[in-house]
N, C-alpha and C. Protein backbone atom coordinates (compact mmCIF):
# COMPACT_ATOMS: atom_id res chain seq x y z
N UNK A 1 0.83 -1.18 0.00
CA UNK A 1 0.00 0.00 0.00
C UNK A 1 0.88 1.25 0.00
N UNK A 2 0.83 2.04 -0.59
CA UNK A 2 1.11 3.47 -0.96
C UNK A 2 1.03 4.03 0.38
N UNK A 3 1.97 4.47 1.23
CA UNK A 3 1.92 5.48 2.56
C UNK A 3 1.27 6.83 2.12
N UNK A 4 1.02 7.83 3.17
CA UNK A 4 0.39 8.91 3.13
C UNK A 4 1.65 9.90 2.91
N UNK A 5 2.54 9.29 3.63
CA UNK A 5 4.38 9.73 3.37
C UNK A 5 4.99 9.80 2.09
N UNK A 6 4.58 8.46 1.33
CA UNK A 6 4.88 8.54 -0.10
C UNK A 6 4.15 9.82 -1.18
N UNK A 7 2.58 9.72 -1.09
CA UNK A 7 2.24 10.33 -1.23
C UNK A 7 2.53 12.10 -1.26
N UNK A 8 2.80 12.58 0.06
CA UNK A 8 3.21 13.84 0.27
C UNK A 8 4.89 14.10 -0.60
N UNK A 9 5.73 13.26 0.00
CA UNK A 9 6.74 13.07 -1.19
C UNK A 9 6.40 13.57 -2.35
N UNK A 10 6.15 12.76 -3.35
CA UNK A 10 5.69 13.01 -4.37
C UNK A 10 5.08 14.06 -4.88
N UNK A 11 3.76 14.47 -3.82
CA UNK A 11 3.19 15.87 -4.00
C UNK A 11 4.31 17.11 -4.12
N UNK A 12 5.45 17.11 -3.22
CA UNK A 12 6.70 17.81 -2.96
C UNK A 12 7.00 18.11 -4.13
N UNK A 13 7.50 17.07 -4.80
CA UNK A 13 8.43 17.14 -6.15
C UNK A 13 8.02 17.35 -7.56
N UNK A 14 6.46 17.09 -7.73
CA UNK A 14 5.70 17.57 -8.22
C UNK A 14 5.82 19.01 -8.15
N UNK A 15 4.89 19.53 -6.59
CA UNK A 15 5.28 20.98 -7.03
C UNK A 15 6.41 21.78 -7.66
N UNK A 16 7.42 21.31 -7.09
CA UNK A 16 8.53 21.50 -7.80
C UNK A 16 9.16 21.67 -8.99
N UNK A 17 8.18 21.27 -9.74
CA UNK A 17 8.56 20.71 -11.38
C UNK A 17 7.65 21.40 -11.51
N UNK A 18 6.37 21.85 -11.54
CA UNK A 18 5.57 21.88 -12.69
C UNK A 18 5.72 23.27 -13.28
N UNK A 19 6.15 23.66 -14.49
CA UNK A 19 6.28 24.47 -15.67
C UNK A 19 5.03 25.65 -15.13
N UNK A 20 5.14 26.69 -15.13
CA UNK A 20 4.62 28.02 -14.59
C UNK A 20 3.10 28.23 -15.87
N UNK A 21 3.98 27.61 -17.14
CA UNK A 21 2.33 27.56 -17.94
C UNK A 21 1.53 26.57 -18.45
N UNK A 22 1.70 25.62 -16.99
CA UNK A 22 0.94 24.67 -17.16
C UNK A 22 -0.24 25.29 -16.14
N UNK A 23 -1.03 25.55 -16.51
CA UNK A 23 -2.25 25.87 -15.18
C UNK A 23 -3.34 25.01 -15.22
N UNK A 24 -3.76 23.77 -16.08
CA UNK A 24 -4.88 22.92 -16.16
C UNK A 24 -4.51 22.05 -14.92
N UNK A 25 -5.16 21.21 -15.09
CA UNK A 25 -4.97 20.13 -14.18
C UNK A 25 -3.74 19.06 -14.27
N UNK A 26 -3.05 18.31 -13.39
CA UNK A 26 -2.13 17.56 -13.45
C UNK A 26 -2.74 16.31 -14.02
N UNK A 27 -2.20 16.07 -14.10
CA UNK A 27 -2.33 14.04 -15.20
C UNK A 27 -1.28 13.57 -14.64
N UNK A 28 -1.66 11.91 -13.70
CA UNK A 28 -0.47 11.61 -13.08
C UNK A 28 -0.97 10.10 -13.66
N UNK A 29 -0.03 9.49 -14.15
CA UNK A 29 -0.21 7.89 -14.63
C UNK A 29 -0.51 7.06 -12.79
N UNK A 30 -1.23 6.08 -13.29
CA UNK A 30 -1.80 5.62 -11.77
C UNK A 30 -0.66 4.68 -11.61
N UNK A 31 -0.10 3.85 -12.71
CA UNK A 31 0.53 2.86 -11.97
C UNK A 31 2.33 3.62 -12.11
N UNK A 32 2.59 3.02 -10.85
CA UNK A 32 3.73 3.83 -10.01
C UNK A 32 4.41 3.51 -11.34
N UNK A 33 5.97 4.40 -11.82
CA UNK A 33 7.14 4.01 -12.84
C UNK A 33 7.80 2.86 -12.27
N UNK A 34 8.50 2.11 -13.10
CA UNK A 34 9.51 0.92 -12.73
C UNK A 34 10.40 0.89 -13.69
N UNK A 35 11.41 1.63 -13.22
CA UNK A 35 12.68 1.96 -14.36
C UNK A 35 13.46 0.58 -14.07
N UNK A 36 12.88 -0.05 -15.36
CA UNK A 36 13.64 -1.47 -15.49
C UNK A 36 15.01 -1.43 -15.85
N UNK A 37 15.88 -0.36 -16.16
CA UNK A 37 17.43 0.03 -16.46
C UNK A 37 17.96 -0.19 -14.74
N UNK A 38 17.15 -0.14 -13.93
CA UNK A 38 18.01 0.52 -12.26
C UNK A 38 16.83 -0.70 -11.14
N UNK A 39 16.91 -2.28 -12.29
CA UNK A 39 16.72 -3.25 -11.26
C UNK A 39 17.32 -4.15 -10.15
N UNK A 40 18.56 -3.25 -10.16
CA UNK A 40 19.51 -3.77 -8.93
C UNK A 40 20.27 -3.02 -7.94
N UNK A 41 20.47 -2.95 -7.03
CA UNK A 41 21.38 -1.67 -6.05
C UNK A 41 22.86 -1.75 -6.80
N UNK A 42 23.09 -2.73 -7.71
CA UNK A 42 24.63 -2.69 -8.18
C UNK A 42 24.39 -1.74 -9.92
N UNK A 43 23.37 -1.50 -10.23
CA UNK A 43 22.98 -0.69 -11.26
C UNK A 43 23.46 0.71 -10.80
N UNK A 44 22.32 1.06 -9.48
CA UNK A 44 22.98 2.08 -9.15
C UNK A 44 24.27 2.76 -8.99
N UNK A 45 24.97 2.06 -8.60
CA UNK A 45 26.50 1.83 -8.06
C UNK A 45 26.67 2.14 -9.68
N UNK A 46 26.33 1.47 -10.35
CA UNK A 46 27.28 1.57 -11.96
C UNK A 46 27.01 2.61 -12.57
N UNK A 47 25.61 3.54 -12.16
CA UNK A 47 25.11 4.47 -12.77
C UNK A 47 26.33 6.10 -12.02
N UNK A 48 26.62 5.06 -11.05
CA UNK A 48 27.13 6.91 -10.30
C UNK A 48 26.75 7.34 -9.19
N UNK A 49 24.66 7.21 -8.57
CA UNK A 49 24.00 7.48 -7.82
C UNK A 49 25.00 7.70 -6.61
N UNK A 50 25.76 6.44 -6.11
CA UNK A 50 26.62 6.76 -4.76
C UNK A 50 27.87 7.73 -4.42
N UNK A 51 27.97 7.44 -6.06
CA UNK A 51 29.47 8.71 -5.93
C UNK A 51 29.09 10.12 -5.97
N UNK A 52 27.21 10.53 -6.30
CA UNK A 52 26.61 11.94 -6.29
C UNK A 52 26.39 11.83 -5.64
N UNK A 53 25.56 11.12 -4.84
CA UNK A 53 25.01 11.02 -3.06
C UNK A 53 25.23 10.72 -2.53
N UNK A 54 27.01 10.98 -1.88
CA UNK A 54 27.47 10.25 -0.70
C UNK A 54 26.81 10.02 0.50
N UNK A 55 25.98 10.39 0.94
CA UNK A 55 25.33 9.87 1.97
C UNK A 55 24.05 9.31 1.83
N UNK A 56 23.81 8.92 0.74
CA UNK A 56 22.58 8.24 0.59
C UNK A 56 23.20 6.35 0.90
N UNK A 57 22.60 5.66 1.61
CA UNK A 57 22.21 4.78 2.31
C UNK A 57 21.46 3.78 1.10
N UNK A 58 22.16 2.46 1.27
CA UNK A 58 22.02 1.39 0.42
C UNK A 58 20.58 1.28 0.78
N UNK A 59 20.27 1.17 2.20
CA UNK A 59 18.55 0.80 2.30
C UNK A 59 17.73 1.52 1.56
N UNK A 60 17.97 2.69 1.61
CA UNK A 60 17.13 3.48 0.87
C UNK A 60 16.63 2.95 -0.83
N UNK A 61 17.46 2.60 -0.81
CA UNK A 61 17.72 2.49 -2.36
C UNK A 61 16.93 0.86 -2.36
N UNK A 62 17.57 -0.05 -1.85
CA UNK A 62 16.78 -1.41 -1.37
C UNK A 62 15.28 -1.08 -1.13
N UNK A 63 14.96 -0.40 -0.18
CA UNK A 63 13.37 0.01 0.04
C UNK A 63 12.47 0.27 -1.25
N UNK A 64 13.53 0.86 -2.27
CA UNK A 64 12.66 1.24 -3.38
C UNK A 64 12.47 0.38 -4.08
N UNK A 65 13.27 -0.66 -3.97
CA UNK A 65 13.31 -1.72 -5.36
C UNK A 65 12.67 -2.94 -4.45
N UNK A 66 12.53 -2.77 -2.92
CA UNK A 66 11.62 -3.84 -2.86
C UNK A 66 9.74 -3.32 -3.06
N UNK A 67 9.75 -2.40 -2.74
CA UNK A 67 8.32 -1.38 -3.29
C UNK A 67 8.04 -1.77 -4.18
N UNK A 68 8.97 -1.74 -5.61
CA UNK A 68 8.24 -2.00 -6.79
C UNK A 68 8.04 -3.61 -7.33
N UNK A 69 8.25 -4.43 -6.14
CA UNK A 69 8.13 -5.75 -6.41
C UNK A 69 6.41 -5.74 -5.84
N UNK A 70 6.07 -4.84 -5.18
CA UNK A 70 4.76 -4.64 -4.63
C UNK A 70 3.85 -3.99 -5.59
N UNK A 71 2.99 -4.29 -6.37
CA UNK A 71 2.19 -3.90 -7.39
C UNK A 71 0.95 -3.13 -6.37
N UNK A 72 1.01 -1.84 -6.95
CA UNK A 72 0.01 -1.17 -6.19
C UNK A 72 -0.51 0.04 -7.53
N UNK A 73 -1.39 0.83 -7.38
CA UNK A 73 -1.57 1.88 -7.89
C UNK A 73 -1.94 3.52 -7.91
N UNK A 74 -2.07 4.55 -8.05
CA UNK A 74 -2.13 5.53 -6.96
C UNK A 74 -3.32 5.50 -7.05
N UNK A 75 -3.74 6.63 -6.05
CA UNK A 75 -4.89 7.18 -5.67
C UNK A 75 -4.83 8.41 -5.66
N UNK A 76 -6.12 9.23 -5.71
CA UNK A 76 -6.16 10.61 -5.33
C UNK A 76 -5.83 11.34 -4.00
N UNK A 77 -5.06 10.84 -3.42
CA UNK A 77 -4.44 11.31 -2.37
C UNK A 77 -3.35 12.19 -2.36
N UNK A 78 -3.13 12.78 -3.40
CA UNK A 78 -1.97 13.80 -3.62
C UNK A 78 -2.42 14.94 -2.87
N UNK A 79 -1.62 15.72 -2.09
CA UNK A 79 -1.42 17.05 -1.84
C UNK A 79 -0.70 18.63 -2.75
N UNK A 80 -2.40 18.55 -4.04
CA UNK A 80 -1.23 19.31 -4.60
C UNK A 80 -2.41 20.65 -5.27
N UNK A 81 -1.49 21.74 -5.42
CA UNK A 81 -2.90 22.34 -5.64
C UNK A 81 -3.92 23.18 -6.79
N UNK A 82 -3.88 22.44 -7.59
CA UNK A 82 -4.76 22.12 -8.79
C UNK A 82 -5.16 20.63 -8.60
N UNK A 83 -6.62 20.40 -9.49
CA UNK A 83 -6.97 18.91 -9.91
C UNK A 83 -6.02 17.77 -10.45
N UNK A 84 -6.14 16.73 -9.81
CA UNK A 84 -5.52 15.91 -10.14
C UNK A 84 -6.23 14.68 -10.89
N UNK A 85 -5.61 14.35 -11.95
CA UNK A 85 -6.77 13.37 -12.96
C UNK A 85 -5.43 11.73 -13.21
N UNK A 86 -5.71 11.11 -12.17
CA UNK A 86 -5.12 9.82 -12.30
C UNK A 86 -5.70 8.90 -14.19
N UNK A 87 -4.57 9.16 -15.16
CA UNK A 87 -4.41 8.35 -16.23
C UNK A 87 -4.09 7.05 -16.19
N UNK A 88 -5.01 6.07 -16.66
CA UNK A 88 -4.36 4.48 -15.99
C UNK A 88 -4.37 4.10 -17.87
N UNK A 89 -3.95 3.12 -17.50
CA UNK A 89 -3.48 2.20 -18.36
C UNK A 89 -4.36 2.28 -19.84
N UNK A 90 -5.27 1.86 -19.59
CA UNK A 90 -6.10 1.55 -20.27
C UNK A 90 -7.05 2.77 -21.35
N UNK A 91 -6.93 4.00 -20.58
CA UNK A 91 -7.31 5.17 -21.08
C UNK A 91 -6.14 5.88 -21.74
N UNK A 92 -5.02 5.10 -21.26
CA UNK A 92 -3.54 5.85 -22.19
C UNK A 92 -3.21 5.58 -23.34
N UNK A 93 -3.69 4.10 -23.19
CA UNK A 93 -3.79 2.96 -24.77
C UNK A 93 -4.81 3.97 -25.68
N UNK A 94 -6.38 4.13 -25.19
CA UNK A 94 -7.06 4.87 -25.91
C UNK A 94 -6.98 6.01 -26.67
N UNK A 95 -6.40 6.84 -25.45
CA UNK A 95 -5.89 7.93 -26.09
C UNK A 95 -4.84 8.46 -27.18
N UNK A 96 -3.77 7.24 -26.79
CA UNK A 96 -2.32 7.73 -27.57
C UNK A 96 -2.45 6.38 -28.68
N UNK A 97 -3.45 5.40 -28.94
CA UNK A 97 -3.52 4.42 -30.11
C UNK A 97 -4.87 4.69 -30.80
N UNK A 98 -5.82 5.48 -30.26
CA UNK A 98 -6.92 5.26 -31.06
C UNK A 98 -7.35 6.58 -30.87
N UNK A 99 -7.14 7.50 -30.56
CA UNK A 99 -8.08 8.60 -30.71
C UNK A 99 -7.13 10.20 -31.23
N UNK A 100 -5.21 10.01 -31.47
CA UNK A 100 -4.98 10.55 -32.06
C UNK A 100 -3.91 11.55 -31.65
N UNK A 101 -3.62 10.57 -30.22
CA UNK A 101 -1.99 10.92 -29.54
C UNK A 101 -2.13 12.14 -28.36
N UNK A 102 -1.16 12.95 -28.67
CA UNK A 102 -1.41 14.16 -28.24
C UNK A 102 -1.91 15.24 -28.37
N UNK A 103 -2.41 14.98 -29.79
CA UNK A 103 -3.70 16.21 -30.22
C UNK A 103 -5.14 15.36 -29.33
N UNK A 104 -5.16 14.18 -29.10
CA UNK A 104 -6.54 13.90 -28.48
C UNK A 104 -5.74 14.06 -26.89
N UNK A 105 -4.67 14.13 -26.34
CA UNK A 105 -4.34 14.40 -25.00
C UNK A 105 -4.39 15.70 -24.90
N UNK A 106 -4.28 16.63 -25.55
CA UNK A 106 -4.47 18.25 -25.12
C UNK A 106 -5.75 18.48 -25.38
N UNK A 107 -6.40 17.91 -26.23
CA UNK A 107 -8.12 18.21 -26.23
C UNK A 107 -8.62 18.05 -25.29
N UNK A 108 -8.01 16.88 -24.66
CA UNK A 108 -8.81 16.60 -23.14
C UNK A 108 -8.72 17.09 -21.90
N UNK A 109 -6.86 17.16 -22.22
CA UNK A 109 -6.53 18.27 -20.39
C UNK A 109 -5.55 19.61 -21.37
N UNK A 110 -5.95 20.53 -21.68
CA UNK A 110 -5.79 21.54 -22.52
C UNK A 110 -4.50 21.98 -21.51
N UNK A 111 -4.62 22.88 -20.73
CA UNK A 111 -3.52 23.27 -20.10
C UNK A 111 -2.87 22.90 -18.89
N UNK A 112 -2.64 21.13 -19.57
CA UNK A 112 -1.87 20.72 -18.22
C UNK A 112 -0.33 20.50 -19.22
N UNK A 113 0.59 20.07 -18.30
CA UNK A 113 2.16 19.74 -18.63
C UNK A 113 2.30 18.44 -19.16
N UNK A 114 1.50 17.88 -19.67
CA UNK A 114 1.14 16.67 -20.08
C UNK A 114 1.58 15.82 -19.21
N UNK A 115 2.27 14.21 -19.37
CA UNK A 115 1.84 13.44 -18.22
C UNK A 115 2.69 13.04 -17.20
N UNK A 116 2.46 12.70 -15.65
CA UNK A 116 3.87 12.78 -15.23
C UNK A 116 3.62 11.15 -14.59
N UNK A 117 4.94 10.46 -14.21
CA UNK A 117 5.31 9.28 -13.61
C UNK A 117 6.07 9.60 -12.25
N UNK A 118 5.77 8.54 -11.77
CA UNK A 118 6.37 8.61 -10.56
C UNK A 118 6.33 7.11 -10.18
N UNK A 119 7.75 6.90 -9.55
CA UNK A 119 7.90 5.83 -8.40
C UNK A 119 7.20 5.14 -7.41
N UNK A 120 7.56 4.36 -7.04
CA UNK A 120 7.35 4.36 -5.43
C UNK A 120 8.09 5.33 -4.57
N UNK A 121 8.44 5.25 -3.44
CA UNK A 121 9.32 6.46 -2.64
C UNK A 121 10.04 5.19 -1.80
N UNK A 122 11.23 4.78 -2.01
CA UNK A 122 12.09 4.59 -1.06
C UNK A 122 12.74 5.43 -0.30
N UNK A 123 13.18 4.79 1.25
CA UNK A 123 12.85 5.42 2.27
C UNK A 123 13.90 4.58 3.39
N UNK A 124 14.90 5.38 4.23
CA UNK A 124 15.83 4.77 4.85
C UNK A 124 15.58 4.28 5.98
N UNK A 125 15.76 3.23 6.79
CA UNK A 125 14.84 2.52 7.68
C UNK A 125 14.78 4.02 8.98
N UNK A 126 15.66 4.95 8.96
CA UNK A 126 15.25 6.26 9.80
C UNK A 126 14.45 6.89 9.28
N UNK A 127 14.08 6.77 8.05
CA UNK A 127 13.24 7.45 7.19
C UNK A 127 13.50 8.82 7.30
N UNK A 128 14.77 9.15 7.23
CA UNK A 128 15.61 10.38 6.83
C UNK A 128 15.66 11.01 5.41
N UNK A 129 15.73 9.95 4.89
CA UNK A 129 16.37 10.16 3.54
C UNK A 129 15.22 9.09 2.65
N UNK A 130 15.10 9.71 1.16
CA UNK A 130 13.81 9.22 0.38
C UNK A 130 14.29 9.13 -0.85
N UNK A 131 14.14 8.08 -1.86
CA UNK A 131 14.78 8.47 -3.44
C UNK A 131 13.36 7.73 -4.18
N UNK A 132 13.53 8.71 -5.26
CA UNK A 132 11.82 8.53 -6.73
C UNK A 132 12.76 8.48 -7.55
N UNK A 133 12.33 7.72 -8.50
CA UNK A 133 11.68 8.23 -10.13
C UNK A 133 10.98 8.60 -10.35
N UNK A 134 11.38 9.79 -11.31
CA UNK A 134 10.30 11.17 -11.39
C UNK A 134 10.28 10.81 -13.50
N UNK A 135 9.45 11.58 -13.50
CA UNK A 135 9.36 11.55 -15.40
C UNK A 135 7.87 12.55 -16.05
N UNK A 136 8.30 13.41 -16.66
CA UNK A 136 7.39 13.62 -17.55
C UNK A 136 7.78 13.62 -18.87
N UNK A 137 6.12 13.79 -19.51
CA UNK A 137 6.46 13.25 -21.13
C UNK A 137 5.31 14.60 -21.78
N UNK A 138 5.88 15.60 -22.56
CA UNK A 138 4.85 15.81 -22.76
C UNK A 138 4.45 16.15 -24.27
N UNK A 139 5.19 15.17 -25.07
CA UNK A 139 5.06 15.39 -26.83
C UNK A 139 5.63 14.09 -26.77
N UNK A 140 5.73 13.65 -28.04
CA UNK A 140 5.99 12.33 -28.50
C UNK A 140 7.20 11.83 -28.37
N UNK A 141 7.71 13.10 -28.92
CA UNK A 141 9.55 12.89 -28.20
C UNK A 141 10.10 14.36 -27.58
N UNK A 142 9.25 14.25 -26.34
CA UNK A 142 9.84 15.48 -25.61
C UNK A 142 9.30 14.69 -24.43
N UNK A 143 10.26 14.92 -23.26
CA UNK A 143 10.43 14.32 -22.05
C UNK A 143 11.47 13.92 -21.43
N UNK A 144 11.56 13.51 -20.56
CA UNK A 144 12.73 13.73 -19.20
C UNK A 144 12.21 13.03 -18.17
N UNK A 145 13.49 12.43 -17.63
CA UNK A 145 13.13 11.16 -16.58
C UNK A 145 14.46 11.30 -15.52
N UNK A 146 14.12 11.44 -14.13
CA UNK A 146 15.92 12.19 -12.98
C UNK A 146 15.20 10.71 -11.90
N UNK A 147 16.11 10.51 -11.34
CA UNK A 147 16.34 10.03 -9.69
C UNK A 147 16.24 11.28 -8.88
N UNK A 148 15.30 11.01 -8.26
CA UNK A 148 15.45 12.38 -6.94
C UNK A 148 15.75 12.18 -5.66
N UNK A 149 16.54 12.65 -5.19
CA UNK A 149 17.36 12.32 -3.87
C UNK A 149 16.86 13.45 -2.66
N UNK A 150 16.01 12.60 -1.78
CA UNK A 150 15.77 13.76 -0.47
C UNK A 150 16.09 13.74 0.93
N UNK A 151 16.03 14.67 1.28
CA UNK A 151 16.55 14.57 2.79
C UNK A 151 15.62 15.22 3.91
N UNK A 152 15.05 14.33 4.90
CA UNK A 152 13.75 15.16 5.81
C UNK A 152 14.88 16.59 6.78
N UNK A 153 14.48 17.77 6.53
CA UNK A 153 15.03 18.50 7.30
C UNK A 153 14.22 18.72 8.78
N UNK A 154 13.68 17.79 9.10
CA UNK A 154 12.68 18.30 10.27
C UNK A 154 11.65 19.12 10.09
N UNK A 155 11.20 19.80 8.78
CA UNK A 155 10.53 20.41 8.61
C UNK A 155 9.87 19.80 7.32
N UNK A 156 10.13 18.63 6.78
CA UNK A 156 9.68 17.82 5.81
C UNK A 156 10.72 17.67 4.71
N UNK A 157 10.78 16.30 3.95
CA UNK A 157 11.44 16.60 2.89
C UNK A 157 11.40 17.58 2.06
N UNK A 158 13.33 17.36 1.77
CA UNK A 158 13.83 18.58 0.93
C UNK A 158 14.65 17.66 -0.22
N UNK A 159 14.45 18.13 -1.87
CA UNK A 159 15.44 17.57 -2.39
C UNK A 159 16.99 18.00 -2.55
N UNK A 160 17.60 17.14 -2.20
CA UNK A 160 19.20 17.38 -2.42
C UNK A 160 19.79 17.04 -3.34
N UNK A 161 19.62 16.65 -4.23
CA UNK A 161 20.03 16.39 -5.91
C UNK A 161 18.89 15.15 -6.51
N UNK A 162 19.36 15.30 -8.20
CA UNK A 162 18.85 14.99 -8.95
C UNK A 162 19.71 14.31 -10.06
N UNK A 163 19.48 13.38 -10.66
CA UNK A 163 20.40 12.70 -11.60
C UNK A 163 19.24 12.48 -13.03
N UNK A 164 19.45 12.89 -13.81
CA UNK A 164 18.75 13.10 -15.56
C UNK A 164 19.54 11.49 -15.54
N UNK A 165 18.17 10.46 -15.78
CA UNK A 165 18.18 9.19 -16.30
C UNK A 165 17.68 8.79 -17.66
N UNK A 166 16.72 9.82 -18.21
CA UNK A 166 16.24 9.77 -19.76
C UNK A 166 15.91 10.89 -19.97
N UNK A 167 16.47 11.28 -21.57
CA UNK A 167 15.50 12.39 -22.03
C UNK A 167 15.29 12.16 -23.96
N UNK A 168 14.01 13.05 -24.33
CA UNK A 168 13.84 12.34 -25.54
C UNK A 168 13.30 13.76 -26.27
């Protein structure tokens, strides 16, 4: 199950990102991302992640990749502040195979940033420290996909870097 923790996470980094002229509603794909490139903690290691985040914590990283062995999907539980319109599977097929891509995705959510992904939220057994996959897509070949690395300052997570894992 999706924490209320994960959740707010996410809401975080979201705000964070979203493009100043996007003002419609958000579009968040329901089922969490699973960046099948970064299915092992020794991926990471090969990618760099430890040598940018020296203090990021193997659990953390473990927490996330045992999360996504957990099939779950979101909910409207985001903290964020515009509408949020959970895109699942099945309405993405529709949209982007039969009704005409992204001219039928802006007909529908006109001034949103088109669509974003997200992780699970791994989380260090102090639950100090938090790492996502983050991604939006918002043209056919326009989009961008980072690791986000956070740290709770006592006052809630904060991100402390970011690593660009895809862009198109």
């Amino acid at each position: 199950m999706i924490s209320n923790l994960e959740y707010q996470i996410i809401s975080d980094v979201l705000i964070a990102r979203l493009p100043p002229e996007a003002t419609g509603e958000i579009v968040i794909a329901t089922e969490p991302m699973i960046e099948r490139d970064f299915s092992t903690i020794s991926i990471y290691k090969e990618f760099g992640v430890f040598a940018r985040f020296p203090s990021l914590e193997a659990e953390t990283i473990l927490s996330l990749l045992e999360k996504e062995r957990q099939p779950d999907t979101f909910k409207s539980l985001f903290t964020l502040p515009r509408m949020v319109t959970l895109l699942d599977e099945d309405e993405t097929k529709r949209i982007f195979r039969e009704c005409g891509g992204w001219t039928s995705f802006y007909e529908k959510f006109p001034k949103s940033a088109g669509r974003f992904f997200f992780s699970r939220v791994g989380l260090s057994p102090s639950r100090n420290q938090a790492i996502l996959h983050f991604g939006r897509q918002w043209h056919g070949r326009a989009g961008s996909g980072c690791i986000v690395f956070l740290e709770d300052t006592g006052k809630g997570f904060v991100e402390v870097g970011k690593m660009r894992t895809w862009m198109s």
